[in-house]
Protein backbone atom coordinates (compact mmCIF):
# COMPACT_ATOMS: atom_id res chain seq x y z
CA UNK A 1 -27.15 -35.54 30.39
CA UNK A 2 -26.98 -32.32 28.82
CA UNK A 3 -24.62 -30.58 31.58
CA UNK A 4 -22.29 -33.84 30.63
CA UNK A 5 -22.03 -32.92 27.18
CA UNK A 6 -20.98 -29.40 28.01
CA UNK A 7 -18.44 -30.24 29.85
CA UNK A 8 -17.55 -32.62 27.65
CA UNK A 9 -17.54 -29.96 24.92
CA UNK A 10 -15.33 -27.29 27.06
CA UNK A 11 -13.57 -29.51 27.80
CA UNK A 12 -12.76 -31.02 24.08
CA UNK A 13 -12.54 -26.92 23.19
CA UNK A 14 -10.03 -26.47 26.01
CA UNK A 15 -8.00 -29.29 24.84
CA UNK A 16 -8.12 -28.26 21.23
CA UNK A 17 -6.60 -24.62 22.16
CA UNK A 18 -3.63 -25.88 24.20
CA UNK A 19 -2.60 -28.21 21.55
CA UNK A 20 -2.82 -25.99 18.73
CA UNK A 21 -1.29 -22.90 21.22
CA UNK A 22 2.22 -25.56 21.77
CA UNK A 23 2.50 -26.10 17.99
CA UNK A 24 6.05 -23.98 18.00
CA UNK A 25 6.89 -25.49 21.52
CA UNK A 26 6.56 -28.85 19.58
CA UNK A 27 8.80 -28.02 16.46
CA UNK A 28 11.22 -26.55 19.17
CA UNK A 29 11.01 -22.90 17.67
CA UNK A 30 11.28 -19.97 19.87
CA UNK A 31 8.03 -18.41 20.13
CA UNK A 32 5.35 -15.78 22.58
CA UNK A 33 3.67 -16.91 25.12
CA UNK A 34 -0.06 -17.09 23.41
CA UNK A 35 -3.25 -14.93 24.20
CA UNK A 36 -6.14 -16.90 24.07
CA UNK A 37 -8.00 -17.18 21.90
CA UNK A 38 -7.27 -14.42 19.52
CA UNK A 39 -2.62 -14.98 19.92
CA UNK A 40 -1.18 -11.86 18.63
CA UNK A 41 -4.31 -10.28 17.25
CA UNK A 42 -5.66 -9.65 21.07
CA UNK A 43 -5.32 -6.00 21.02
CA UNK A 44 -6.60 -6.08 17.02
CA UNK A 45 -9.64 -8.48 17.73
CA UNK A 46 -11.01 -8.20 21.71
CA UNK A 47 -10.07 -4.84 22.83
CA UNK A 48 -9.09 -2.91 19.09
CA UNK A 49 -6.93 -0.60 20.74
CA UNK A 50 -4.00 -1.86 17.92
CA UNK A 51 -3.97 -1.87 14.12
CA UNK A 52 -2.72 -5.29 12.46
CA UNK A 53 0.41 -3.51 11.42
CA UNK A 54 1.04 -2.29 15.01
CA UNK A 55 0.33 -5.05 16.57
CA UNK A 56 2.87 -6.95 14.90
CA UNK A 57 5.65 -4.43 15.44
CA UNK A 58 4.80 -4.76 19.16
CA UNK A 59 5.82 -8.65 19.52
CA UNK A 60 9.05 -7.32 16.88
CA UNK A 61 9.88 -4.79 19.53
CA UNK A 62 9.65 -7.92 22.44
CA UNK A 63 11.95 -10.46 21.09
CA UNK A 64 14.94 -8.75 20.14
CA UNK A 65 17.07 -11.65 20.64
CA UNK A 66 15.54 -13.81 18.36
CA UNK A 67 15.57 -14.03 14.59
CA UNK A 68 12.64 -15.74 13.86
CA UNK A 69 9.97 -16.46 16.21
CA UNK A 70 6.36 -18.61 16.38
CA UNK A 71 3.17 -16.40 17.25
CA UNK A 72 -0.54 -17.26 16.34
CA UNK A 73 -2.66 -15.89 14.54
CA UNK A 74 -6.41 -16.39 16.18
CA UNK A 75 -5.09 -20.73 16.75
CA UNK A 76 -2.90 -20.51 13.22
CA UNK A 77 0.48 -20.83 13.74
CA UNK A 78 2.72 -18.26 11.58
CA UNK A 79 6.36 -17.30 11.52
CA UNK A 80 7.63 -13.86 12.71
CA UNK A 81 10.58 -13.25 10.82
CA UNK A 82 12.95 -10.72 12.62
CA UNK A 83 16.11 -10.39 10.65
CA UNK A 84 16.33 -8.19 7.80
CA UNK A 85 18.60 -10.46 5.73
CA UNK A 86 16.50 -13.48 6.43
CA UNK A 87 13.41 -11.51 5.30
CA UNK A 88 15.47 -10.47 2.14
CA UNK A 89 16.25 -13.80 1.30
CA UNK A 90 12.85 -15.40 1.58
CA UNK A 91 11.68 -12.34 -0.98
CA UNK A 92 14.10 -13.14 -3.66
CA UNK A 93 16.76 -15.79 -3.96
CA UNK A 94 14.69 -18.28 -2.36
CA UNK A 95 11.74 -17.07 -3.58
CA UNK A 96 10.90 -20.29 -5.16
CA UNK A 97 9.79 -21.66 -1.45
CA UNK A 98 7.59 -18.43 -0.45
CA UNK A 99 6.10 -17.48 -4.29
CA UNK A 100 2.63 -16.92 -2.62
CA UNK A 101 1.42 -14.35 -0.14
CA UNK A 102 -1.36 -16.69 1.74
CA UNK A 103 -4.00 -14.05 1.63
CA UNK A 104 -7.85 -14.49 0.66
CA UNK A 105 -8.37 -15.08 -2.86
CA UNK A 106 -11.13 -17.08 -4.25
CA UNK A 107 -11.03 -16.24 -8.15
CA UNK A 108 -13.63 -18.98 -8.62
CA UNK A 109 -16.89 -17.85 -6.22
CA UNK A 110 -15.56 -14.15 -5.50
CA UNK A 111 -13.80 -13.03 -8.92
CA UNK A 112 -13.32 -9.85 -7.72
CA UNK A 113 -10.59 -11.13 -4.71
CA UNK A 114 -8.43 -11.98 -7.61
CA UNK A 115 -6.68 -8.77 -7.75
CA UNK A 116 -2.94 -9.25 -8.95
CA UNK A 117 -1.62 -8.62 -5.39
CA UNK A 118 -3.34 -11.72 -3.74
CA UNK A 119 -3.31 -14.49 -6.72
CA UNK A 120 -1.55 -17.51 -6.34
CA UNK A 121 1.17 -19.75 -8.44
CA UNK A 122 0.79 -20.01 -11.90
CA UNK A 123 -1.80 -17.24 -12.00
CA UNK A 124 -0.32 -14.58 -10.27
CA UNK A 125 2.97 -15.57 -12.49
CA UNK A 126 1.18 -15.62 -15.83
CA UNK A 127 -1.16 -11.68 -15.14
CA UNK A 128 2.20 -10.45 -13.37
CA UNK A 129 4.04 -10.32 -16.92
CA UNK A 130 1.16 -9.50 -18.71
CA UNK A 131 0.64 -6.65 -16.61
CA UNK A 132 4.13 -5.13 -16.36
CA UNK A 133 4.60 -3.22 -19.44
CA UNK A 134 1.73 -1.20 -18.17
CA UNK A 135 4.18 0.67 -15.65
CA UNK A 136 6.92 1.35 -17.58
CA UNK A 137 8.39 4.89 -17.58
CA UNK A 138 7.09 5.31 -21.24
CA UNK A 139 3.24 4.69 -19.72
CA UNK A 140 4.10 6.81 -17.06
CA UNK A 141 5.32 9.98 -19.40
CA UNK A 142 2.29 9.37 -20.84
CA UNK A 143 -0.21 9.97 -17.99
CA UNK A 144 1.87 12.84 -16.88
CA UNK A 145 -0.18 15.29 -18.15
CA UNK A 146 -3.34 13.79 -16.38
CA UNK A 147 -1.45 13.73 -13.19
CA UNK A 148 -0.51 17.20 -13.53
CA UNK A 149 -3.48 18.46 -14.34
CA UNK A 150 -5.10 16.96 -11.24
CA UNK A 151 -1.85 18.69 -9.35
CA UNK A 152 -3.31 22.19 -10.57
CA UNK A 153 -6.67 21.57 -9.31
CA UNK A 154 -5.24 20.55 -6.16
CA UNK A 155 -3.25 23.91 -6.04
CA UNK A 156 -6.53 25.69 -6.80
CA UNK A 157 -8.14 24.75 -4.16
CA UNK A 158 -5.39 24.94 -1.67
CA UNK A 159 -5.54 28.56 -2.22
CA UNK A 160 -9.01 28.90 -2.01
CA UNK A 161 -8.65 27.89 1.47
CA UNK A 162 -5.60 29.53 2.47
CA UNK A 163 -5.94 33.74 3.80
CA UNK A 164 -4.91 35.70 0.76
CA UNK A 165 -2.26 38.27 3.10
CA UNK A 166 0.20 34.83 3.07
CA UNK A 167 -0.09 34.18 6.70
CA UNK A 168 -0.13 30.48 7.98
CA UNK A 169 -3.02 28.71 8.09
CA UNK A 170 -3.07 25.03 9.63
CA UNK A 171 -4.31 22.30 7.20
CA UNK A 172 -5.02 18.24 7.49
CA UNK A 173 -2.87 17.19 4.51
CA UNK A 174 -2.99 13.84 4.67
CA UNK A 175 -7.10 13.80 3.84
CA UNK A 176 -6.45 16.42 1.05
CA UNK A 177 -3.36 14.51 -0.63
CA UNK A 178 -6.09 11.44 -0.61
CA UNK A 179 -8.90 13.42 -2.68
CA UNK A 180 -5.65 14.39 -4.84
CA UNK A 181 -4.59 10.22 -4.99
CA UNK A 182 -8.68 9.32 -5.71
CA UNK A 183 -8.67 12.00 -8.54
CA UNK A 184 -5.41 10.83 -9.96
CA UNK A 185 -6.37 7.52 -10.10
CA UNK A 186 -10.25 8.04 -11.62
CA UNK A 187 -8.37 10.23 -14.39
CA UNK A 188 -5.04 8.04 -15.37
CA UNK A 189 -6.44 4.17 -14.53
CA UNK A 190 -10.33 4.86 -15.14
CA UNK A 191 -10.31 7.87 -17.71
CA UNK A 192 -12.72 9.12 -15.22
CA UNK A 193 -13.34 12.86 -14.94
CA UNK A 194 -13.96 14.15 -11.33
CA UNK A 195 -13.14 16.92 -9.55
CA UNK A 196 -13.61 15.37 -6.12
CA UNK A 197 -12.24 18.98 -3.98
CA UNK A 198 -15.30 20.39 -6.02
CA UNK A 199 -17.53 17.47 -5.34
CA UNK A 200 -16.42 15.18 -2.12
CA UNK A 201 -19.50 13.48 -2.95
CA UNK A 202 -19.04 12.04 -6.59
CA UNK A 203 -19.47 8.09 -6.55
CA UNK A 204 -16.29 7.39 -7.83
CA UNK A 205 -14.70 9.37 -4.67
CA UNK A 206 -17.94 7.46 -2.39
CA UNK A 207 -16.14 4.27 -2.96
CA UNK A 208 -12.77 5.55 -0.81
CA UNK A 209 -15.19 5.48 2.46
CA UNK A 210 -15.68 1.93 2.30
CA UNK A 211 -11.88 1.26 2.36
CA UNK A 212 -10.09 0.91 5.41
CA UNK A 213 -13.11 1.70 6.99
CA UNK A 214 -13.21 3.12 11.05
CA UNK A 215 -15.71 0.35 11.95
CA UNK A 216 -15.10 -2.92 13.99
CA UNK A 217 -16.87 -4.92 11.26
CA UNK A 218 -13.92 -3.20 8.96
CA UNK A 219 -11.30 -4.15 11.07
CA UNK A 220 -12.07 -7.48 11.71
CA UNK A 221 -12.69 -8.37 7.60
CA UNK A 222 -9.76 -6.46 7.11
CA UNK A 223 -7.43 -8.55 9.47
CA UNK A 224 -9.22 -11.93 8.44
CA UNK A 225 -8.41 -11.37 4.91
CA UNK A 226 -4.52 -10.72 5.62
CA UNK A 227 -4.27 -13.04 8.75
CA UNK A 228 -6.83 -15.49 8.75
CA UNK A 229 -7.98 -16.38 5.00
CA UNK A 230 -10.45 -19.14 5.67
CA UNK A 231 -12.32 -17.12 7.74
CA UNK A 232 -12.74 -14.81 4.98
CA UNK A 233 -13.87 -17.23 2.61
CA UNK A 234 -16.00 -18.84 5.39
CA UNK A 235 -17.58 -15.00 5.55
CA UNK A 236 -17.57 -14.83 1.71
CA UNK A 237 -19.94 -17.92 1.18
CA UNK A 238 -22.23 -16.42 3.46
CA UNK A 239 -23.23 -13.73 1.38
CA UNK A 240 -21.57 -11.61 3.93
CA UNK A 241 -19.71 -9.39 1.25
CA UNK A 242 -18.49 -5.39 1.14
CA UNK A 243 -19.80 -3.33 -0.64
CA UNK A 244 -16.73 -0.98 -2.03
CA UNK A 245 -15.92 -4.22 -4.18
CA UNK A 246 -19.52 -4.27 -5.97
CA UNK A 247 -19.71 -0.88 -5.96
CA UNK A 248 -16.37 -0.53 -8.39
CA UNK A 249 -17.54 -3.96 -10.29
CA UNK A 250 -20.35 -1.84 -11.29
CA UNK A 251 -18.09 1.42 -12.24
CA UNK A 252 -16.07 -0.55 -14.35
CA UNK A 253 -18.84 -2.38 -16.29
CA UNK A 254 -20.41 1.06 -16.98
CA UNK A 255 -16.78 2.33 -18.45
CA UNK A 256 -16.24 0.01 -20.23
CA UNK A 257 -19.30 -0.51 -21.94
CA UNK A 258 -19.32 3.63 -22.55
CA UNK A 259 -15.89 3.18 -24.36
CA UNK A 260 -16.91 -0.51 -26.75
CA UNK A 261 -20.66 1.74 -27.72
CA UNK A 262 -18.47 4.89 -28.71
CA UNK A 263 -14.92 3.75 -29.93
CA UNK A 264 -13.61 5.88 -27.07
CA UNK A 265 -9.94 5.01 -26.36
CA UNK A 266 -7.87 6.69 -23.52
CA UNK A 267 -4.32 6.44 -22.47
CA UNK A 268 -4.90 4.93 -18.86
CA UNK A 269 -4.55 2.08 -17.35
CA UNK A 270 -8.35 0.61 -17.71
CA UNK A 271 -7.63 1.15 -22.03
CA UNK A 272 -4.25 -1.16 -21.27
CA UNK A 273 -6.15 -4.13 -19.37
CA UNK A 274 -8.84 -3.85 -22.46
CA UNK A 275 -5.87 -4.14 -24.73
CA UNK A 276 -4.49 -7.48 -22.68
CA UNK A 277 -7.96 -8.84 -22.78
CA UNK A 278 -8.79 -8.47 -26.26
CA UNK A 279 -5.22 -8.55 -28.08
CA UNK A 280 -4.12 -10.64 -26.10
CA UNK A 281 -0.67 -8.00 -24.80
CA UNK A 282 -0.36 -4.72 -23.71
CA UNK A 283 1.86 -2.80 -26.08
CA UNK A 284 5.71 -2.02 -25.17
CA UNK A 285 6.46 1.77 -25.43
CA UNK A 286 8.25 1.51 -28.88
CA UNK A 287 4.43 0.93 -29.68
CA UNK A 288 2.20 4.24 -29.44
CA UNK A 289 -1.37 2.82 -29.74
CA UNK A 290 -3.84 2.79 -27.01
CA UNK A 291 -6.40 1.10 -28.90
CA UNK A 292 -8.17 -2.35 -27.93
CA UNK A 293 -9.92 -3.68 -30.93
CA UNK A 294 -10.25 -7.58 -30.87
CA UNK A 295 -8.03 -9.83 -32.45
CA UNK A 296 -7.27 -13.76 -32.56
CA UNK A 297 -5.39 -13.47 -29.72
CA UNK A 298 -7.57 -12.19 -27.68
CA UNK A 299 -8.06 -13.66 -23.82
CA UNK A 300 -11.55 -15.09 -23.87
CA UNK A 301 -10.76 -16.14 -19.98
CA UNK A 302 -10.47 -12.01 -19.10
CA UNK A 303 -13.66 -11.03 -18.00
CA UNK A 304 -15.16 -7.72 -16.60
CA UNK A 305 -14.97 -9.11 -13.12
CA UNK A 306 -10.77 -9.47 -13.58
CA UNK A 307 -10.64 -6.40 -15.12
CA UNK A 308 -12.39 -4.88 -12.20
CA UNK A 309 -10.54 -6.84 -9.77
CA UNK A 310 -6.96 -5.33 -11.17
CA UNK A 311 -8.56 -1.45 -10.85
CA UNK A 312 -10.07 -1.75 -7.64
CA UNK A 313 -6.86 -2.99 -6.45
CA UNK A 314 -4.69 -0.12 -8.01
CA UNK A 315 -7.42 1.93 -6.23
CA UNK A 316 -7.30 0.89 -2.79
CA UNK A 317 -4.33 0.44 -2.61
CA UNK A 318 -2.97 3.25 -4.42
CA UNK A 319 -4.88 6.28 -2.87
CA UNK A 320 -4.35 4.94 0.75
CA UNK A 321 -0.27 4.88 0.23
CA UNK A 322 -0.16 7.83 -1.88
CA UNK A 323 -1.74 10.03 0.21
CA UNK A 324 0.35 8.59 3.45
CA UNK A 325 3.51 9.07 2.23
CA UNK A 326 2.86 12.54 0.47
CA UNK A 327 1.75 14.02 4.08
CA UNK A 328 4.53 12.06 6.20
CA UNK A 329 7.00 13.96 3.64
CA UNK A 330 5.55 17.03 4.00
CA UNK A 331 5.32 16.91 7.75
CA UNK A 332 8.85 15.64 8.40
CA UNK A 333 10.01 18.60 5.87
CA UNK A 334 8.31 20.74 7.95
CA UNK A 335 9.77 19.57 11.26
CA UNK A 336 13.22 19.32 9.80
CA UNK A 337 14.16 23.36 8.37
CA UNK A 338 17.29 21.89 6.69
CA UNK A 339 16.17 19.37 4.82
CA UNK A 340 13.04 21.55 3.67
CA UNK A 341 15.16 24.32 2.55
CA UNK A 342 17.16 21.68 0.19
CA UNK A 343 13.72 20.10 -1.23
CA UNK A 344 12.62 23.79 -2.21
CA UNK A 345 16.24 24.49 -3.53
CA UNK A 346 15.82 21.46 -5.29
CA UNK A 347 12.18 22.20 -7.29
CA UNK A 348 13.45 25.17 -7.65
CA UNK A 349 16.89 24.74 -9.26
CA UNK A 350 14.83 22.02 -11.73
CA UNK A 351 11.91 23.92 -12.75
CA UNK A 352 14.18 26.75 -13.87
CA UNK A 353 16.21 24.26 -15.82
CA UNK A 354 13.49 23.59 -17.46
CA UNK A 355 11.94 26.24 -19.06
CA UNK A 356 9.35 27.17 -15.52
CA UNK A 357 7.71 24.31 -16.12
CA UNK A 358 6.69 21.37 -14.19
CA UNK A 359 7.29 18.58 -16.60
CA UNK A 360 8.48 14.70 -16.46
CA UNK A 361 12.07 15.84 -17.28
CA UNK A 362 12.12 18.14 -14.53
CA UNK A 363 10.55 16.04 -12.17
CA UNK A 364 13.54 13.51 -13.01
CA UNK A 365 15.91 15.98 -11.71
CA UNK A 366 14.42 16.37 -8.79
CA UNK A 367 17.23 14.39 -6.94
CA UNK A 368 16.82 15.27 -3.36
CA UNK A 369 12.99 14.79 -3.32
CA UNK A 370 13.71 11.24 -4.12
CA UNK A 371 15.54 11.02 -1.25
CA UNK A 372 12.93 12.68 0.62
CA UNK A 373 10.68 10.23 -0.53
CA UNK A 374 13.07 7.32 0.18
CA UNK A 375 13.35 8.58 4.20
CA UNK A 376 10.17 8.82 3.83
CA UNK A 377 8.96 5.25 2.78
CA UNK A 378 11.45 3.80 5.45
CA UNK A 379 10.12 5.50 8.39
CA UNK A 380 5.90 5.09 7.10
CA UNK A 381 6.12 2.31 4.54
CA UNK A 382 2.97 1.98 3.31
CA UNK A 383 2.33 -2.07 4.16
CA UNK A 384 3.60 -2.22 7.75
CA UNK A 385 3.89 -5.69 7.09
CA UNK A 386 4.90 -8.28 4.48
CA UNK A 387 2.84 -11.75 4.20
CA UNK A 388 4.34 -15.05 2.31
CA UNK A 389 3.38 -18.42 2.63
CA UNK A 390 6.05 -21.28 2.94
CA UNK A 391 4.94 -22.97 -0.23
CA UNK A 392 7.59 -26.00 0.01
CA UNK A 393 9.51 -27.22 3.14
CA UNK A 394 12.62 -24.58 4.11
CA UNK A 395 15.64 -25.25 6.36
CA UNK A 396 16.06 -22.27 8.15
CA UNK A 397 20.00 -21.01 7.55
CA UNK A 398 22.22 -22.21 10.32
CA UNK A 399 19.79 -24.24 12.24
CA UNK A 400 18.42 -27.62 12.10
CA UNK A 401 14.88 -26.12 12.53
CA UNK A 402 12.42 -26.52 9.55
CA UNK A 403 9.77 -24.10 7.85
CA UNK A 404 7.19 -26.75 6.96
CA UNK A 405 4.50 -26.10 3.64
CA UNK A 406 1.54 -23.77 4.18
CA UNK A 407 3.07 -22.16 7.47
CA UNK A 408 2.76 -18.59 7.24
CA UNK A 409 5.47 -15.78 6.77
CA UNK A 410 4.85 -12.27 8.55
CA UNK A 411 7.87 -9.64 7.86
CA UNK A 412 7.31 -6.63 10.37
CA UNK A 413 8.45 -3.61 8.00
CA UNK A 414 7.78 -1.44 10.17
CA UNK A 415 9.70 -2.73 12.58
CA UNK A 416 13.09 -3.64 10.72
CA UNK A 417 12.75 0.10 9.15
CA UNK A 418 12.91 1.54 12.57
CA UNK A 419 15.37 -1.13 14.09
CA UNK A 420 18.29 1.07 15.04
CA UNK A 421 20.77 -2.11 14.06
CA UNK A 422 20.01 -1.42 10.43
CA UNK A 423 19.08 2.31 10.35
CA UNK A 424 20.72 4.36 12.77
CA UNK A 425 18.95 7.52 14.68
CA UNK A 426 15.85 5.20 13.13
CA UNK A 427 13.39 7.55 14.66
CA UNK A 428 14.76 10.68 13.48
CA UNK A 429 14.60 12.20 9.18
CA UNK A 430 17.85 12.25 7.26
CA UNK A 431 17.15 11.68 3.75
CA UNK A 432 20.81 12.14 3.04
CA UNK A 433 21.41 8.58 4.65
CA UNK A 434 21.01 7.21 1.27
CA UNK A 435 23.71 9.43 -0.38
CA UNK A 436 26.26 8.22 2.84
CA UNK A 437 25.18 4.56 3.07
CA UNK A 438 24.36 5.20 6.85
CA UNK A 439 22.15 2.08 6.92
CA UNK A 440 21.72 -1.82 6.23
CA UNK A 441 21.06 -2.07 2.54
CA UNK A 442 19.91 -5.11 2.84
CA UNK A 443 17.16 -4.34 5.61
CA UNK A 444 15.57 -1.27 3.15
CA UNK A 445 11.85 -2.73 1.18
CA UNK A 446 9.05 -0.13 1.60
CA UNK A 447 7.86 -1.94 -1.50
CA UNK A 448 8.77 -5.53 -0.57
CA UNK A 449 11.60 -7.05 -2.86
CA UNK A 450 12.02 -10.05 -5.63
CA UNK A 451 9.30 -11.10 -7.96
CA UNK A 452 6.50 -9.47 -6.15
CA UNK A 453 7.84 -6.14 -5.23
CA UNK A 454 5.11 -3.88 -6.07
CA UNK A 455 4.41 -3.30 -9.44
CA UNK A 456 3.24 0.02 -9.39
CA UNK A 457 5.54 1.57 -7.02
CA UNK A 458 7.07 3.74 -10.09
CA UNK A 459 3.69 5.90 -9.93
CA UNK A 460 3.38 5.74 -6.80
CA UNK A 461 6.50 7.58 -6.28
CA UNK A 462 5.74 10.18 -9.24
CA UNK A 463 2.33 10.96 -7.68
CA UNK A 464 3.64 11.91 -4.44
CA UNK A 465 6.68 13.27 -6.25
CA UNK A 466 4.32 15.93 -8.42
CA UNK A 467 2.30 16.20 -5.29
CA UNK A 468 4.33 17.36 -2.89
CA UNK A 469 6.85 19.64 -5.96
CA UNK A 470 3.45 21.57 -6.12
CA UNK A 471 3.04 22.43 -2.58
CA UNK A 472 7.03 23.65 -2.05
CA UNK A 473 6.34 25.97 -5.29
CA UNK A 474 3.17 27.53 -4.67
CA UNK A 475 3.32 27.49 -0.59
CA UNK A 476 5.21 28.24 1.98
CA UNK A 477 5.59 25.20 5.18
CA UNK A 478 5.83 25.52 8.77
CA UNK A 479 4.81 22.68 10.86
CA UNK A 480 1.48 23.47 13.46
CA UNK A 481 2.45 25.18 16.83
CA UNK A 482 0.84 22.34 18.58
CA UNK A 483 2.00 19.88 16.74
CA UNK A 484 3.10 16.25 18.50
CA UNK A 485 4.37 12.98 17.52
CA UNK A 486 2.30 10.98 15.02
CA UNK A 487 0.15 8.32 16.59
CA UNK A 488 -1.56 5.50 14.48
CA UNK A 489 -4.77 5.08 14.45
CA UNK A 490 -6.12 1.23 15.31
CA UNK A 491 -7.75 0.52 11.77
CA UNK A 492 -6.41 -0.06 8.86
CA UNK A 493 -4.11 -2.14 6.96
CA UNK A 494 -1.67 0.52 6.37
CA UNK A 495 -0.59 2.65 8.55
CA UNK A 496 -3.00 5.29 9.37
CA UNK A 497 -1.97 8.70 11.19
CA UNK A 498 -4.45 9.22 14.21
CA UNK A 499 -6.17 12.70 13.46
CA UNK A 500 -5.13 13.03 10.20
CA UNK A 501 -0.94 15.22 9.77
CA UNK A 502 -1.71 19.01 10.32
CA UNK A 503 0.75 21.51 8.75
CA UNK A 504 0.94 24.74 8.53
CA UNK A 505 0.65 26.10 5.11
CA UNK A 506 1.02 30.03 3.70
CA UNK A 507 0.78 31.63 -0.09
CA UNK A 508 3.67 32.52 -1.89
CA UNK A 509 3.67 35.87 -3.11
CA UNK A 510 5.44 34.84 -6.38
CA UNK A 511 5.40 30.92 -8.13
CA UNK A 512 7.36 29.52 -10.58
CA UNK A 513 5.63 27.22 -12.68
CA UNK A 514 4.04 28.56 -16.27
């Protein structure tokens, strides 16, 4: 009896997996031949040789003569969209049928998944314009001075490990530019002073190590709460949790009760969402004052756990990204003479126009290290992939084929930024590409596009931008003598460089900055 109801049960299993493995075959969409039981996550899931990101760009790479094409994710069917302008259009002008990113987010039992980035509907729409005055270039000029002091420290201890007779020493950037991000963000979002290249093991820094975690168990939450949501949620009512969320739940509590006992008000980011929450906005930058005391407007519905849920978000994703891009830069400066020469030319050229000094007006005219930063962002954008979810039924442009509700949207940004039909020589560095128009406007979004381009990509770009200023005024760059092509690592929602980016790094004699 009990052999019949096994096969009965492989069987049923069996018959389950082929039907939901011919769902594109069945809408008549073009799709890849599935893996089972894991589809395109295979190489993420069974054998983790792949990232998410990278194993995306892998099935991009396959179907160049499609479009759009089906894949699965685990048994859910999702949509790999392949054409830049397609992608565009689903991220803005039609941005009414993909408003929602389908990730995990359960603000009800797990308050702290409600970070801005993964909301839904009406309550990603309502904290998204609430939230945006925090970012303007006003806020920004104001925690310039936090950033840059953070910058020195950084200097500091480059020095301190660099021989003091200016020869070339090789360093791993990319870990030091993240200490540089974590400190950064503990001083302008938390009002939190560390000095994590003094103490690595400070708890706000402690937190960083259970981010993108090098673990299986990392990997596989990781890619279940971008790919697979129910899963997560599944994992979630379990009491299976991680513990970098609780850990900054309980950072934030401890702030901000610190700040209500003493009347302590700071201009970062954490003193802006206690503004929202108890006046109910977050002043424009007309407005000087920082401080949060309670009025009648006040948003009872704002609680520690949302508050905690916007910082933690800003912190793991901003440290991650920051730190990426700022060593990519560096290392394709350093592999490219030219274009280095013209980034130091251009700090140069602006510090001296400015008194010596490295302020926000001089970082402003620091045109060519935008491009820099631009290349840079195109060939590593920080999210190798976009997610949407097809929140209302969408004929596909020129084709009698249908997008039906709840299917989801993947957009491999990786691969359309190095798709050599939109970005020519993709592989290679030319930041000047953006001063010629050498590329497919349309196919550019290191920061996604439309209503849910990244909010905070404006300090993104000024942290890496003070970053990497610093380095080309107080050191001299040469890239290792064994250096090779950067691999990525298989962990990781971003993309992660295998090894960390090594450079080779010298003292100037003489600096610039007073």
């Amino acid at each position: 009896m009990f052999l019949y109801f096994l096969i009965a049960l492989c069987s049923a299993i069996l018959f389950y997996f082929k039907w939901s493995y011919g769902h594109w075959q069945r809408l008549g969409f073009p799709c890849v031949e599935a893996q089972i039981p894991f589809g395109v996550l295979d190489p993420v899931i069974r054998t983790w040789k792949k990232s998410v990101g990278m194993a995306i760009y892998d099935i991009y790479t396959k179907t160049k003569e499609h479009k759009f094409v089906g894949i699965y994710l685990i048994n859910r069917p999702a949509l790999l969209i392949r054409d830049a302008h397609l992608a565009r259009s689903m991220l803005t002008k039609d941005f009414v049928s993909f408003h929602d990113r389908g990730l995990y987010v359960d603000e009800v039992h797990n308050p702290m998944s409600a970070g801005l980035f993964f909301l839904k509907g009406q309550q990603w729409k309502s904290l998204r314009s609430k939230l945006t005055p925090s970012f303007t270039s006003g806020k920004l000029k104001s925690m310039f001075g936090t950033i840059n002091e953070v910058s020195s420290r950084m200097v500091e201890h480059m020095q301190c490990k660099l021989p003091e007779d200016g020869s070339y020493k090789s360093i791993e950037v990319k870990q030091l530019f993240a200490t540089y991000s974590i400190d950064i963000i503990a001083s302008s979002i938390f009002g939190m002073e560390v000095n994590s290249f003094k103490d690595p093991q400070n708890e706000f820094f402690a937190v960083s190590r259970n981010v993108n975690e090098n673990t299986y168990s990392g990997v596989f939450r990781g890619t279940c709460q971008f790919m697979y949501p129910s899963l997560e949620k599944f994992f979630q009512r379990l009491g299976w949790t991680e513990p970098a969320p609780d850990s900054m739940k309980k950072l934030v509590r401890q702030t901000i009760e610190c700040r209500e006992k003493h009347n302590i008000v700071r201009k970062d980011l954490l003193q802006l969402l206690l503004q929202l929450r108890n006046t109910g906005k977050i002043n424009g930058d007309d407005d000087d004052e920082w401080s949060a005391k309670k009025t009648k407007d006040a948003l009872v519905n704002m609680s520690v756990e949302m508050i905690a849920a916007q910082l933690f978000l800003f912190y793991a994703a901003g440290f991650e990204t920051s730190a990426a891009t700022t060593a990519f830069t560096l290392y394709e400066l350093a592999l490219y003479p030219e274009w280095l020469q013209k980034a130091q030319e251009d700090v140069q050229n602006a510090l001296e126009k400015h008194g010596g000094c490295l302020s926000y007006e001089a970082l402003s005219d620091m045109k060519f290290l935008d491009l820099c930063i631009m290349e840079t962002t195109r060939k590593y954008p920080g999210l190798p992939i976009l997610n949407r979810e097809c929140t209302q039924d969408y004929p596909l442009p020129n084709s009698d084929l249908v997008i039906k509700k709840g299917t989801p949207i993947i957009i491999s940004l990786f691969g359309i930024h190095r798709d050599e039909e939109y970005f020519p020589d993709a592989l290679g560095y030319n930041p000047e590409r953006f001063l010629n128009e050498d590329y497919e406007a349309a196919a550019y979004m290191p920061f996604g596009e439309g209503p849910r381009h990244c909010i905070a990509q404006r300090m993104g770009k000024l942290n890496v931008k003070v970053a990497i200023a610093q380095v080309l005024t107080h050191f001299n760059v040469d890239i290792s003598t064994d250096h090779k092509e950067i691999e990525f690592d298989n962990f990781g929602i971003p993309i992660m460089p295998k090894g960390g980016v090594p450079v080779r790094l010298a003292r100037k004699e003489k600096v610039i900055v007073s």
